[in-house]
PDB file of N, CA and C in Angstrom:
ATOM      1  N   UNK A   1     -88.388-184.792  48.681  1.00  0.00           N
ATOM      2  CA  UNK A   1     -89.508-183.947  48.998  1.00  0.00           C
ATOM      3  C   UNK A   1     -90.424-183.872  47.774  1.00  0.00           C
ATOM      4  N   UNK A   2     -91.517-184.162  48.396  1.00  0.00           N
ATOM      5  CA  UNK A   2     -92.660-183.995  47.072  1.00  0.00           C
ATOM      6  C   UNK A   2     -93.216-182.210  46.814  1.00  0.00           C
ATOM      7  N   UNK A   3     -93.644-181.770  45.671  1.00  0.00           N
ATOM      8  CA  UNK A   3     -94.213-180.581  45.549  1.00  0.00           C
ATOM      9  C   UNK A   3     -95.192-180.575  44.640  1.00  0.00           C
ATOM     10  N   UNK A   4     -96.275-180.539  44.787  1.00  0.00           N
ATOM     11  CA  UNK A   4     -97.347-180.468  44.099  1.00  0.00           C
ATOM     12  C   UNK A   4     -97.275-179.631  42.924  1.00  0.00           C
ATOM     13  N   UNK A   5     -97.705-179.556  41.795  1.00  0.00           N
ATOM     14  CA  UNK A   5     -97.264-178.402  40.846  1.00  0.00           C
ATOM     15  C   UNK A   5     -98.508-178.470  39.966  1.00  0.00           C
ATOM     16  N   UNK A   6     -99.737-177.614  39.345  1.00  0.00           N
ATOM     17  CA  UNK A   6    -100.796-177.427  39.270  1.00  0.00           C
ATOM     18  C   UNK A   6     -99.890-177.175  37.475  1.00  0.00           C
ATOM     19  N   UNK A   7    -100.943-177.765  36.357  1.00  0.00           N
ATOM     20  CA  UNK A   7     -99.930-177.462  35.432  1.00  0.00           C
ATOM     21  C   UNK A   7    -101.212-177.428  34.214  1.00  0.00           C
ATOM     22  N   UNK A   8    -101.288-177.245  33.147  1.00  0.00           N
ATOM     23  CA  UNK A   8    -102.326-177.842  31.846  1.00  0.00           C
ATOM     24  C   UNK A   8    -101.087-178.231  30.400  1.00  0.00           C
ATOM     25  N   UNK A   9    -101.870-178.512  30.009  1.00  0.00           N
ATOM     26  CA  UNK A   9    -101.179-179.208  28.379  1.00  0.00           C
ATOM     27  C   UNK A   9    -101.657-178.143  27.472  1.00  0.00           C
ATOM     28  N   UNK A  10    -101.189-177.474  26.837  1.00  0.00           N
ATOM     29  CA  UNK A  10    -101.314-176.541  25.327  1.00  0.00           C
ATOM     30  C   UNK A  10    -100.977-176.963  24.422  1.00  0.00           C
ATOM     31  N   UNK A  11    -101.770-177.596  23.377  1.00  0.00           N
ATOM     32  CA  UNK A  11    -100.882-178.188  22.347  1.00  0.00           C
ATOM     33  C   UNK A  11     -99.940-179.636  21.973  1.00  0.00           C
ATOM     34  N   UNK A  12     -99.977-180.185  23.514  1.00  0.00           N
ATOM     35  CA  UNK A  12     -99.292-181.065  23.787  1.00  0.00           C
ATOM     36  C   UNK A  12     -97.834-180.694  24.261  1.00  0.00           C
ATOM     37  N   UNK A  13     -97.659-179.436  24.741  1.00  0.00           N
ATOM     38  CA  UNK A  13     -96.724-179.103  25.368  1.00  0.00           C
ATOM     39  C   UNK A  13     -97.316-178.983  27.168  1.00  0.00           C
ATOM     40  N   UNK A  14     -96.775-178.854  28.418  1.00  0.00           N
ATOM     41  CA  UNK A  14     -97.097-179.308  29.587  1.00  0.00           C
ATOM     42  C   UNK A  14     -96.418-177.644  30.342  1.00  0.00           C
ATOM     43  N   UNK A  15     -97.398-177.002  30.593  1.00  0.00           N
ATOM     44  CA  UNK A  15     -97.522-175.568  30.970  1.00  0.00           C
ATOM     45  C   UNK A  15     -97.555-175.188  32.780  1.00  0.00           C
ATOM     46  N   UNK A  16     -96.596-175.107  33.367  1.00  0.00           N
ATOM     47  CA  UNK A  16     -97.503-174.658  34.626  1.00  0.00           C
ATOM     48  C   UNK A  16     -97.737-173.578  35.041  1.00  0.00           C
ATOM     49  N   UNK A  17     -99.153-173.611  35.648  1.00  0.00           N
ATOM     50  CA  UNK A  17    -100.168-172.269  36.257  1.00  0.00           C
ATOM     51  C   UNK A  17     -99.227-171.408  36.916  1.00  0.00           C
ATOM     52  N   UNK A  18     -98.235-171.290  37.832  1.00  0.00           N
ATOM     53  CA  UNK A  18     -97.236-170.919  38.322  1.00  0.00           C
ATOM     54  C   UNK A  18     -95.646-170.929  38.081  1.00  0.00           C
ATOM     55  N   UNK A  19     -95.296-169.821  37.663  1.00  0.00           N
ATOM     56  CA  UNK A  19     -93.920-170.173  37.161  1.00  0.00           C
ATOM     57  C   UNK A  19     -92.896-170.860  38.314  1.00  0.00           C
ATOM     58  N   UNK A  20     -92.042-171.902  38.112  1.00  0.00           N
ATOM     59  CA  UNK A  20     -91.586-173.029  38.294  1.00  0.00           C
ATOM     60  C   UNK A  20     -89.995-172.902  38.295  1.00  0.00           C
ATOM     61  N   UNK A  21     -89.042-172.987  39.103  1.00  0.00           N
ATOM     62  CA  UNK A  21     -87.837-172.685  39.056  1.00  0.00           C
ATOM     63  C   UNK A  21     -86.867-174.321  38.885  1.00  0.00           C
ATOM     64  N   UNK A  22     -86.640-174.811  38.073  1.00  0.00           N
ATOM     65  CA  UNK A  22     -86.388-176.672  37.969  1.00  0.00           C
ATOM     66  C   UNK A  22     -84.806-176.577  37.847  1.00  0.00           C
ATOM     67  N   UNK A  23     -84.105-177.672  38.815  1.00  0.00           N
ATOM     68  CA  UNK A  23     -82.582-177.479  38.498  1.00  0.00           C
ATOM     69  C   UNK A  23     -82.484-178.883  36.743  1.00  0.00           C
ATOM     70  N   UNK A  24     -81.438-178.590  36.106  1.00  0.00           N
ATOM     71  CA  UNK A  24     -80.680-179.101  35.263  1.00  0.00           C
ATOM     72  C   UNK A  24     -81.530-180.870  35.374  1.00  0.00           C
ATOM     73  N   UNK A  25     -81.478-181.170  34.884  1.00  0.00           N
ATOM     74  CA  UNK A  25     -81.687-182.887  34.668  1.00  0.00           C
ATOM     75  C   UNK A  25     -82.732-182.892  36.491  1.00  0.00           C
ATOM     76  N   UNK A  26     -83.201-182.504  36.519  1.00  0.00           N
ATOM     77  CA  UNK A  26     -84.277-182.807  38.061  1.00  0.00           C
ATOM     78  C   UNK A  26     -85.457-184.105  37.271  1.00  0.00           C
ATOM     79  N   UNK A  27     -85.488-184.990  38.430  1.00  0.00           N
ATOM     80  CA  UNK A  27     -86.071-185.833  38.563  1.00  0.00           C
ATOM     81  C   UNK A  27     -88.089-185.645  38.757  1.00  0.00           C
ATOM     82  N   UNK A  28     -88.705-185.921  37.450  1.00  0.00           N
ATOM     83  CA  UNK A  28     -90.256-185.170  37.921  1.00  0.00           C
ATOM     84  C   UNK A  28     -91.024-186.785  37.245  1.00  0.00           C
ATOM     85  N   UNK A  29     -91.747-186.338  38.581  1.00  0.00           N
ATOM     86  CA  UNK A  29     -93.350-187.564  38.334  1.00  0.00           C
ATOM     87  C   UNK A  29     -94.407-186.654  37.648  1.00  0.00           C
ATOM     88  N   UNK A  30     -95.106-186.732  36.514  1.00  0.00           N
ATOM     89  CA  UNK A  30     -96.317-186.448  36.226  1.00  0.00           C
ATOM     90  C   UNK A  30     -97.451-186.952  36.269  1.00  0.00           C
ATOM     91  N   UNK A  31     -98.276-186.272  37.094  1.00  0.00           N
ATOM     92  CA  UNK A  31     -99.712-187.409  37.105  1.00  0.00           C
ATOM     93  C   UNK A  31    -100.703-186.768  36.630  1.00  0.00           C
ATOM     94  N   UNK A  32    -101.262-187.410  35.640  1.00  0.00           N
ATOM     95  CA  UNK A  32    -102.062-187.133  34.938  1.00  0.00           C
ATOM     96  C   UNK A  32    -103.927-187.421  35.081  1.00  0.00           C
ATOM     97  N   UNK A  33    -104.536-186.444  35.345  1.00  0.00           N
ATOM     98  CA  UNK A  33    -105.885-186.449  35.103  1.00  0.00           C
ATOM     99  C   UNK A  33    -106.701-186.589  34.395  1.00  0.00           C
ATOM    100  N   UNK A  34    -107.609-187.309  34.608  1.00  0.00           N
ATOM    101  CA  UNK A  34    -108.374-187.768  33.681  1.00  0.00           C
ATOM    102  C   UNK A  34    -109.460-186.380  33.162  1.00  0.00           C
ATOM    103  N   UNK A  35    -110.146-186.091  31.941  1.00  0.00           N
ATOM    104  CA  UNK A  35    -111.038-184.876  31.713  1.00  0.00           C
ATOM    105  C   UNK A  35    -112.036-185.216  32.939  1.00  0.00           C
ATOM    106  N   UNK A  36    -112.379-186.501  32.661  1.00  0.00           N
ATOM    107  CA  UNK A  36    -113.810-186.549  33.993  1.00  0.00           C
ATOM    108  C   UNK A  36    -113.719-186.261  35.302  1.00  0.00           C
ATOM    109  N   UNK A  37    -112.378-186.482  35.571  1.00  0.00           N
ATOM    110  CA  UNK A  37    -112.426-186.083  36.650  1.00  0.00           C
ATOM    111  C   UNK A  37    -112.074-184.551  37.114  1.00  0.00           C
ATOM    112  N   UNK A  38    -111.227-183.728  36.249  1.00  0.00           N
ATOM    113  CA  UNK A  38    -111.047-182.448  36.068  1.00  0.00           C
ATOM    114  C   UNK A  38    -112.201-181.705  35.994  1.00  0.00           C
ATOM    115  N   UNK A  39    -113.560-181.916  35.100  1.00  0.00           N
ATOM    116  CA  UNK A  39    -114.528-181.442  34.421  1.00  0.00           C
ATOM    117  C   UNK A  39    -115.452-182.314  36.517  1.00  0.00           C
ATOM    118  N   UNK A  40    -115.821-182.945  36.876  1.00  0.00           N
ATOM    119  CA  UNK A  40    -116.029-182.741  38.018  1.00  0.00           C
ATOM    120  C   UNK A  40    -115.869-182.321  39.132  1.00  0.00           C
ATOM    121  N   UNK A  41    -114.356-182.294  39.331  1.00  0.00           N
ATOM    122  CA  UNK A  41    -113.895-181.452  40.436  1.00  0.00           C
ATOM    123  C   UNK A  41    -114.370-179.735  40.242  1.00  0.00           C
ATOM    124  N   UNK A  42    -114.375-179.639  38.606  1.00  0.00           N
ATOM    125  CA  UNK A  42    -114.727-178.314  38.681  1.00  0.00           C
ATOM    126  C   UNK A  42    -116.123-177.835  38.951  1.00  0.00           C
ATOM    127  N   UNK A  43    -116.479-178.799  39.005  1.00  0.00           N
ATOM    128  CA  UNK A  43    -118.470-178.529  38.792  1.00  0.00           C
ATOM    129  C   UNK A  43    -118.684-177.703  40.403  1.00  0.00           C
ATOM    130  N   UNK A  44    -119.463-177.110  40.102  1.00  0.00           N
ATOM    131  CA  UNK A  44    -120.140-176.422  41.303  1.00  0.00           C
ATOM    132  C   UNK A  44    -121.082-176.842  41.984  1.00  0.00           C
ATOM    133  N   UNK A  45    -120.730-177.692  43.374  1.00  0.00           N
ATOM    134  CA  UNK A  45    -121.170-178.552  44.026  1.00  0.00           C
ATOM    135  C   UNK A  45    -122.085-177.571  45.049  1.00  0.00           C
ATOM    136  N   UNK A  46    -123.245-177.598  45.382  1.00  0.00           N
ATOM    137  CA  UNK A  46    -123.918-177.158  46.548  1.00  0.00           C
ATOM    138  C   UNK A  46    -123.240-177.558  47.872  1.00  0.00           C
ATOM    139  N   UNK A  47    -123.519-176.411  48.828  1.00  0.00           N
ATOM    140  CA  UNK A  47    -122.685-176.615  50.134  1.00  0.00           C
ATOM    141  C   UNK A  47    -123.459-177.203  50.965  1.00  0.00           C
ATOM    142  N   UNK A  48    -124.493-177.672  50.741  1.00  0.00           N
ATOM    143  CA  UNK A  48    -124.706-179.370  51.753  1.00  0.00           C
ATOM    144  C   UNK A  48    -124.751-180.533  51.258  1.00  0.00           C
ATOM    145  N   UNK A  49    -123.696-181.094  49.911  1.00  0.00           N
ATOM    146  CA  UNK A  49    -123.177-182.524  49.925  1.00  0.00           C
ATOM    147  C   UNK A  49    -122.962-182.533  50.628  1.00  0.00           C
ATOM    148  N   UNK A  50    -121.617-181.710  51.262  1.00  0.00           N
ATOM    149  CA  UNK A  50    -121.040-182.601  52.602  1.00  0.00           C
ATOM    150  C   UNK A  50    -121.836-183.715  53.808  1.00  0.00           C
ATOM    151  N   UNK A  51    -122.716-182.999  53.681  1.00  0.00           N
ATOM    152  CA  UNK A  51    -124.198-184.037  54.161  1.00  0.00           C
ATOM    153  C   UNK A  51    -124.193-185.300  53.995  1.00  0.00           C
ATOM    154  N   UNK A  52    -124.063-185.865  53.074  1.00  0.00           N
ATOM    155  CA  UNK A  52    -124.373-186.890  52.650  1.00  0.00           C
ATOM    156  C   UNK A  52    -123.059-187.962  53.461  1.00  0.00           C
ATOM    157  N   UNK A  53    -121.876-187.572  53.457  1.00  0.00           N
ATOM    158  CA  UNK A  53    -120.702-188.149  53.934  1.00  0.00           C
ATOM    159  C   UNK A  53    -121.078-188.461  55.409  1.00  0.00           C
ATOM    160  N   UNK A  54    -122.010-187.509  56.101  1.00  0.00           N
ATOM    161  CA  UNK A  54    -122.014-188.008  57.606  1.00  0.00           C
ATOM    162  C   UNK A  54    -122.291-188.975  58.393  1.00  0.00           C
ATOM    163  N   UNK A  55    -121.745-189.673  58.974  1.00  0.00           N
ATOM    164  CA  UNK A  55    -121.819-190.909  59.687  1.00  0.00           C
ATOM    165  C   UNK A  55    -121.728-192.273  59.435  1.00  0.00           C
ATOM    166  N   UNK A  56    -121.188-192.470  57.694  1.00  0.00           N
ATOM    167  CA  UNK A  56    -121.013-192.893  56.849  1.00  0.00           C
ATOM    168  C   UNK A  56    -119.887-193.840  57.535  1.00  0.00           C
ATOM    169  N   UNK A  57    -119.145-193.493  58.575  1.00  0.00           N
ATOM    170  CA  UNK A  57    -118.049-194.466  59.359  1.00  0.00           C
ATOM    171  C   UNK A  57    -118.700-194.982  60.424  1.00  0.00           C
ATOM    172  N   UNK A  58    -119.687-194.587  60.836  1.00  0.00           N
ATOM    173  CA  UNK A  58    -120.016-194.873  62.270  1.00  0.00           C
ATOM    174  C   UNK A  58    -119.896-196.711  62.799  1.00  0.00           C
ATOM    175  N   UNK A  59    -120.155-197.076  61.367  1.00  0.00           N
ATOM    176  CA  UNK A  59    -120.019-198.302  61.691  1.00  0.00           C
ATOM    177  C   UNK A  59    -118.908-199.327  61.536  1.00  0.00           C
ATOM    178  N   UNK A  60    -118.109-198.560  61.162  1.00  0.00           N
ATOM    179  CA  UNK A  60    -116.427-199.114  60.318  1.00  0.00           C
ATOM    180  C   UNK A  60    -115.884-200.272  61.666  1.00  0.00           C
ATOM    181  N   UNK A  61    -115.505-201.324  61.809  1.00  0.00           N
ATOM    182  CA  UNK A  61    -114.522-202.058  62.359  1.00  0.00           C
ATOM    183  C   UNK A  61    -113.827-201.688  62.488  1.00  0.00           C
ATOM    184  N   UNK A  62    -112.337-201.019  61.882  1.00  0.00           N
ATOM    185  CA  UNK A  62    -111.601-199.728  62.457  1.00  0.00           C
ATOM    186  C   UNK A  62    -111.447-198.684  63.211  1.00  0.00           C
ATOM    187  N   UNK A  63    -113.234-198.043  63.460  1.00  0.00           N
ATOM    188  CA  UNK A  63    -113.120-197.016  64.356  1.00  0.00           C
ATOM    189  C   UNK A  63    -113.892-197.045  65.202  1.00  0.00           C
ATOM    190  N   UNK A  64    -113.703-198.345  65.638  1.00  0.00           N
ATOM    191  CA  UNK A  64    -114.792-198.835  67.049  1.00  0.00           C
ATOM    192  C   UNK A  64    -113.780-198.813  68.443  1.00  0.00           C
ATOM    193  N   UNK A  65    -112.875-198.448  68.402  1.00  0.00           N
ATOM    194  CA  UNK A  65    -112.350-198.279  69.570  1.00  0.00           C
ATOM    195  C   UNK A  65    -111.787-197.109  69.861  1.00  0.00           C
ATOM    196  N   UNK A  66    -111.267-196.928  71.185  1.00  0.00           N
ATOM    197  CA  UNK A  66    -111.139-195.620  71.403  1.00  0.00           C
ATOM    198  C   UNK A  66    -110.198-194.762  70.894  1.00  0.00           C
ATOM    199  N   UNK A  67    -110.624-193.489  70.978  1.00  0.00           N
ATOM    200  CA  UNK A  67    -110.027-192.379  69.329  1.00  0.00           C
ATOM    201  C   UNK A  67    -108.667-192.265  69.567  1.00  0.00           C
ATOM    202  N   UNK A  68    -108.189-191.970  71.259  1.00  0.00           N
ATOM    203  CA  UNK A  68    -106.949-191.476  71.260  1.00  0.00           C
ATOM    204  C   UNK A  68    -105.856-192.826  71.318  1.00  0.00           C
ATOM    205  N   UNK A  69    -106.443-194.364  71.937  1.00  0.00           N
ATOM    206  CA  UNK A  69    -105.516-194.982  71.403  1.00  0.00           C
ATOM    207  C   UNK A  69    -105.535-195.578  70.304  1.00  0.00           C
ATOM    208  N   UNK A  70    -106.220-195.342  69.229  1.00  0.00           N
ATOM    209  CA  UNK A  70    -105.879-195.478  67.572  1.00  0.00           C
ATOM    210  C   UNK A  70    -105.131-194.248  67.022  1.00  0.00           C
ATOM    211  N   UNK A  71    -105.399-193.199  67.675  1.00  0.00           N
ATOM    212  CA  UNK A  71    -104.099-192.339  67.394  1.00  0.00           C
ATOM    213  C   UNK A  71    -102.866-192.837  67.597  1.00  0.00           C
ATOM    214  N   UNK A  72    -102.360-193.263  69.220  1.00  0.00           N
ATOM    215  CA  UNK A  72    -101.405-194.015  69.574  1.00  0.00           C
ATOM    216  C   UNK A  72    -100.728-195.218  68.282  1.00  0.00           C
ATOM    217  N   UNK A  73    -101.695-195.823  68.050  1.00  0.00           N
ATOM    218  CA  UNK A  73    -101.728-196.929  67.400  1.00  0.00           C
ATOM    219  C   UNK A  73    -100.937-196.709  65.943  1.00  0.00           C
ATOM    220  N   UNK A  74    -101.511-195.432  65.140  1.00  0.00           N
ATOM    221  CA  UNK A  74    -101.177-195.106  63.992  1.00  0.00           C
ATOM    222  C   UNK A  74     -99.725-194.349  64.174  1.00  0.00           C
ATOM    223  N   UNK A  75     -99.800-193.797  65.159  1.00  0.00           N
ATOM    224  CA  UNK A  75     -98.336-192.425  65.904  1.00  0.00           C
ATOM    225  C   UNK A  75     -97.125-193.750  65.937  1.00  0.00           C
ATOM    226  N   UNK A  76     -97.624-195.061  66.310  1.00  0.00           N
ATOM    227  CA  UNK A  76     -96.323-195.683  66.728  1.00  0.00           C
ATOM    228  C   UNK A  76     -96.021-196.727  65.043  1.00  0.00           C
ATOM    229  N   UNK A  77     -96.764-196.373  64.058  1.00  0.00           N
ATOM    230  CA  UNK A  77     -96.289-197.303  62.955  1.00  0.00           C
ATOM    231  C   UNK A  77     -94.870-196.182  62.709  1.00  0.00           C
ATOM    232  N   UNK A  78     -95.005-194.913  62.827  1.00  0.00           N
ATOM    233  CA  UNK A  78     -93.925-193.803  62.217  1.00  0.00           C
ATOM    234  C   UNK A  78     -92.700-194.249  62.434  1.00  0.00           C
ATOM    235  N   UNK A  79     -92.854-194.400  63.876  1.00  0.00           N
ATOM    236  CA  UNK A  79     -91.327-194.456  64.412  1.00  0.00           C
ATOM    237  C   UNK A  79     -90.665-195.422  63.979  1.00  0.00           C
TER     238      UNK A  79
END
């Protein structure tokens, strides 16, 4: 099971925002962010970019056929 864990670096020690309950020798991936992209995600985006994203698929080869059997389609890679 994956768990997301929101964390910063102090010093070069690795801090998380939420205290964290870890068993003995537990197995952890760290992924690390880049400043640019931290320092953008934080920026305060106006609420009609989203705008810009619209219809931006309309023309995709992928989603030219019909919606519910590409659902089907994707539902049966699971099994």
């Amino acid at each position: 099971m994956y768990q997301a864990i929101e964390a910063i670096s102090k010093a070069g020690v690795i801090q998380p925002l939420e205290p964290v309950k870890f068993d003995e020798n537990e197995h952890l991936v760290i992924l690390r962010l880049s400043k640019a992209y931290v320092d953008e995600a934080g920026s305060s985006a106006s609420p009609a970019d989203w705008k810009k994203w619209s219809g931006v698929l309309k023309d995709s080869p992928n989603l030219n056929d019909d919606p519910v059997s590409t659902q089907n389609a994707l539902r049966s890679d699971w099994d």
